[in-house]
C-alpha atoms as a PDB file:
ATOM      1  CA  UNK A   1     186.774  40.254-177.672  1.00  0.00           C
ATOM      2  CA  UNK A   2     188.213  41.478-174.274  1.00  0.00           C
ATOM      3  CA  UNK A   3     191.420  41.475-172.931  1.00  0.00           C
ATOM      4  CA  UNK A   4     192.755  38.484-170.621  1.00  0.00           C
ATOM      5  CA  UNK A   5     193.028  39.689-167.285  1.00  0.00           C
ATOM      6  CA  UNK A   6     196.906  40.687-166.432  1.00  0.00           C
ATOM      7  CA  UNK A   7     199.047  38.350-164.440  1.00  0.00           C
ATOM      8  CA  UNK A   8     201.863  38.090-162.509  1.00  0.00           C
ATOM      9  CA  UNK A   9     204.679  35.527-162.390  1.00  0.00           C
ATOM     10  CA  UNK A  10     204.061  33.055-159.496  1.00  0.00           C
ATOM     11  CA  UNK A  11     203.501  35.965-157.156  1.00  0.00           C
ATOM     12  CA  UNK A  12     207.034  37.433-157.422  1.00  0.00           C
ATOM     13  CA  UNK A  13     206.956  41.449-158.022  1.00  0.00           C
ATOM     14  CA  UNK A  14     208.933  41.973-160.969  1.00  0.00           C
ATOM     15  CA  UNK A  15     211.937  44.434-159.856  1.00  0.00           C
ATOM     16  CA  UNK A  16     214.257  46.462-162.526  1.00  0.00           C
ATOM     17  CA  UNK A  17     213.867  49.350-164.765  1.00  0.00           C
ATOM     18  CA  UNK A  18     210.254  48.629-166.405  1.00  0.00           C
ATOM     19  CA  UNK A  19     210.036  49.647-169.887  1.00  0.00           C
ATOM     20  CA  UNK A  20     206.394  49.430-171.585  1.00  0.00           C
ATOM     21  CA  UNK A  21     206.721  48.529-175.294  1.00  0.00           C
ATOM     22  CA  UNK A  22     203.288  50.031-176.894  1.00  0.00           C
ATOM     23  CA  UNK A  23     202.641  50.761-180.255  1.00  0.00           C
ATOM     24  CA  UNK A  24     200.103  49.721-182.531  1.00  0.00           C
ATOM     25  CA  UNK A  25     199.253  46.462-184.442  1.00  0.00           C
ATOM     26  CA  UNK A  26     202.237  45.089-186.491  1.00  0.00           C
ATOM     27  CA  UNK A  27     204.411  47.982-185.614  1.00  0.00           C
ATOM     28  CA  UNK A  28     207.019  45.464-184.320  1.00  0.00           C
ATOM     29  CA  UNK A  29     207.183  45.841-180.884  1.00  0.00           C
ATOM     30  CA  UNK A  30     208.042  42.251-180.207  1.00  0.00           C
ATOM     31  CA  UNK A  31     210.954  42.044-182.776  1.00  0.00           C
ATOM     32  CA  UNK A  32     212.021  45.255-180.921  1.00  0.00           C
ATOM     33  CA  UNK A  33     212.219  43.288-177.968  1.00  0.00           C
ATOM     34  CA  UNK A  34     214.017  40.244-179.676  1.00  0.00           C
ATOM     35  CA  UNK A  35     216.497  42.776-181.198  1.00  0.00           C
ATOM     36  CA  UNK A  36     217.304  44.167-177.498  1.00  0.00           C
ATOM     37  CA  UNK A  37     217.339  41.039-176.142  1.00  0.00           C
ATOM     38  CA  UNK A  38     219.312  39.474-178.993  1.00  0.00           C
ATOM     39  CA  UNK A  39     217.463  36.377-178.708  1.00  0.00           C
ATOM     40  CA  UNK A  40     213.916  35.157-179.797  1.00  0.00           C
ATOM     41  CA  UNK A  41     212.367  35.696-176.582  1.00  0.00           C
ATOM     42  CA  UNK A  42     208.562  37.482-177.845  1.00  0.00           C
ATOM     43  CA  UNK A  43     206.350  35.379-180.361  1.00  0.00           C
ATOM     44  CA  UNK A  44     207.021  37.510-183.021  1.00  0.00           C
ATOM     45  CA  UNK A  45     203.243  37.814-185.525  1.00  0.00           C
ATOM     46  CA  UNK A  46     203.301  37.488-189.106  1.00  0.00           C
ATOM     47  CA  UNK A  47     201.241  40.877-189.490  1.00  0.00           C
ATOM     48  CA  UNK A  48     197.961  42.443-188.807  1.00  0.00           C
ATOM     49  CA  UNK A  49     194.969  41.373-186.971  1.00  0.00           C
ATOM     50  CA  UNK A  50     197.624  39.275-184.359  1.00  0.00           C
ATOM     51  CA  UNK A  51     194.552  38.464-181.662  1.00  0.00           C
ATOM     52  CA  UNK A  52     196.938  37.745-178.681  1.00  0.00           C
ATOM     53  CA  UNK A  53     195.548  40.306-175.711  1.00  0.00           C
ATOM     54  CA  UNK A  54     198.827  38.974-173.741  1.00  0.00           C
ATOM     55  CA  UNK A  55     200.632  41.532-171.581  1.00  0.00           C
ATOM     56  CA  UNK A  56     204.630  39.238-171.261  1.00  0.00           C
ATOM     57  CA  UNK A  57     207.719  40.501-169.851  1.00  0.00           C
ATOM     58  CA  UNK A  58     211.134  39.553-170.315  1.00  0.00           C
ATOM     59  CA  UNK A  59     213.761  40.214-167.618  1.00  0.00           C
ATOM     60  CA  UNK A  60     217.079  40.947-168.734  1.00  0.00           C
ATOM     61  CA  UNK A  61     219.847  40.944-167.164  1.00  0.00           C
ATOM     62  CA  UNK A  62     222.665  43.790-166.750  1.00  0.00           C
ATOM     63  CA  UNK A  63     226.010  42.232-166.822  1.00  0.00           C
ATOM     64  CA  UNK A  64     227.481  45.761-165.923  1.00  0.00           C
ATOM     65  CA  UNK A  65     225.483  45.129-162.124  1.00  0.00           C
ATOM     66  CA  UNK A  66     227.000  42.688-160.448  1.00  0.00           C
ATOM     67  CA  UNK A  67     224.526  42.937-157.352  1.00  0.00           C
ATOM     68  CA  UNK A  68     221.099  41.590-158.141  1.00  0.00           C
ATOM     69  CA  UNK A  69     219.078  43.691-155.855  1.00  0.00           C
ATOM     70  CA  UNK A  70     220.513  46.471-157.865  1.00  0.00           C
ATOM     71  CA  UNK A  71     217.370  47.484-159.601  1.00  0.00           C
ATOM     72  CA  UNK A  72     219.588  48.906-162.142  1.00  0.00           C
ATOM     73  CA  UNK A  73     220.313  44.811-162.774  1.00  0.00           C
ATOM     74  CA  UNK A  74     217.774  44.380-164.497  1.00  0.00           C
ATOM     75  CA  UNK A  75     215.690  45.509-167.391  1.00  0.00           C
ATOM     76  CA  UNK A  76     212.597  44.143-168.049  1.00  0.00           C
ATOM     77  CA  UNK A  77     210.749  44.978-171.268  1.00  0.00           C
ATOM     78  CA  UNK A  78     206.999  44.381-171.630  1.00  0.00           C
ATOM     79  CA  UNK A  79     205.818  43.314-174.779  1.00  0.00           C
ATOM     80  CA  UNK A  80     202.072  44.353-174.913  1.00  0.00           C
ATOM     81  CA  UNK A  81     199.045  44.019-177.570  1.00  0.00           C
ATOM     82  CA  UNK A  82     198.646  46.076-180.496  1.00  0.00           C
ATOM     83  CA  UNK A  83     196.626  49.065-180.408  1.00  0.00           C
ATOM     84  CA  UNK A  84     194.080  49.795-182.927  1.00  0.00           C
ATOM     85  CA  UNK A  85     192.258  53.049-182.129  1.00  0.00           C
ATOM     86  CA  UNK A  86     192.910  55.005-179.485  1.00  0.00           C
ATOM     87  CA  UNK A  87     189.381  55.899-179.194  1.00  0.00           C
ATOM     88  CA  UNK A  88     187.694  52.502-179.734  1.00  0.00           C
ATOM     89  CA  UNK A  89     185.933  50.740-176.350  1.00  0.00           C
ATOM     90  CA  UNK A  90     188.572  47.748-177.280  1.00  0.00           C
ATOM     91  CA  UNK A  91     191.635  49.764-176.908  1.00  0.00           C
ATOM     92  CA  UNK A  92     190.378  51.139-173.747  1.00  0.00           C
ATOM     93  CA  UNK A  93     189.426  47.968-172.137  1.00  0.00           C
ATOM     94  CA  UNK A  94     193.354  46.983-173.479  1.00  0.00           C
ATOM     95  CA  UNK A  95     194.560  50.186-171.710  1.00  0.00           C
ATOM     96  CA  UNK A  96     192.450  49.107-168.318  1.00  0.00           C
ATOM     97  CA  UNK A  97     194.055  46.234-168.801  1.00  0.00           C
ATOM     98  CA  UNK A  98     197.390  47.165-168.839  1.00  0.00           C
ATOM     99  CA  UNK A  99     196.941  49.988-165.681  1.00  0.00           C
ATOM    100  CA  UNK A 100     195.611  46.698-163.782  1.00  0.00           C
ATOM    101  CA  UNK A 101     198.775  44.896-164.462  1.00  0.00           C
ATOM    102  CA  UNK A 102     200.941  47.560-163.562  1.00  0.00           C
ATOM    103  CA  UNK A 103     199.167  48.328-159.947  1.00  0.00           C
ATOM    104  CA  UNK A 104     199.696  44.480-159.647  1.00  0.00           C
ATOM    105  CA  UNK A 105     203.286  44.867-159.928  1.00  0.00           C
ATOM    106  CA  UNK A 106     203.404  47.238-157.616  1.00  0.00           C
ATOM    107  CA  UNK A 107     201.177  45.833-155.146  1.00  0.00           C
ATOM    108  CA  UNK A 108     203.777  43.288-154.552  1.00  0.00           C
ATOM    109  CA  UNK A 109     206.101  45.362-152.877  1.00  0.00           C
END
């Protein structure tokens, strides 16, 4: 299985304080996003072996900013896959994976 390739949100950079949620498979990085967000915003899985290679993101905003090019307005947590082993090919093709979407991000600026 490889990873999907990254993408990006109809072309818009994403702007705010980035925060990369990694950890590996079943850890709970999703529900730690929910928690955060205090919503269900991240498909939470019901355990191991979740198969979803999907890098999301989830914008929040800071009510404490009130101007939205503040990039302290937003935070935006990234919900990533699950890592396995750090030294397996898979979890280096997923770490590939994620560099690409991050130089994507920033290629939009």
């Amino acid at each position: 299985m490889h990873p999907q390739s990254p993408t990006v949100d109809e072309g818009k950079a994403i702007s705010g304080v980035i925060v990369v949620v990694l950890g590996v498979e079943g850890v709970g990085k999703s529900h730690f996003i929910n928690t955060v967000a205090g919503e269900e915003l991240a498909e939470e899985s019901d355990g191991l072996a979740h198969e979803d290679t999907t890098i999301q993101h989830f914008p929040l905003r800071n009510p404490a900013v009130q101007d939205p090019d503040d990039p302290k307005s937003t935070l935006v947590l990234v919900d990533t896959p699950g890592l396995d082993d750090y030294y397996s090919s898979t979890d280096l093709a997923w770490l590939r994976n994620l560099q690409d979407w991050i130089t994507a991000q920033y290629a939009l600026f």
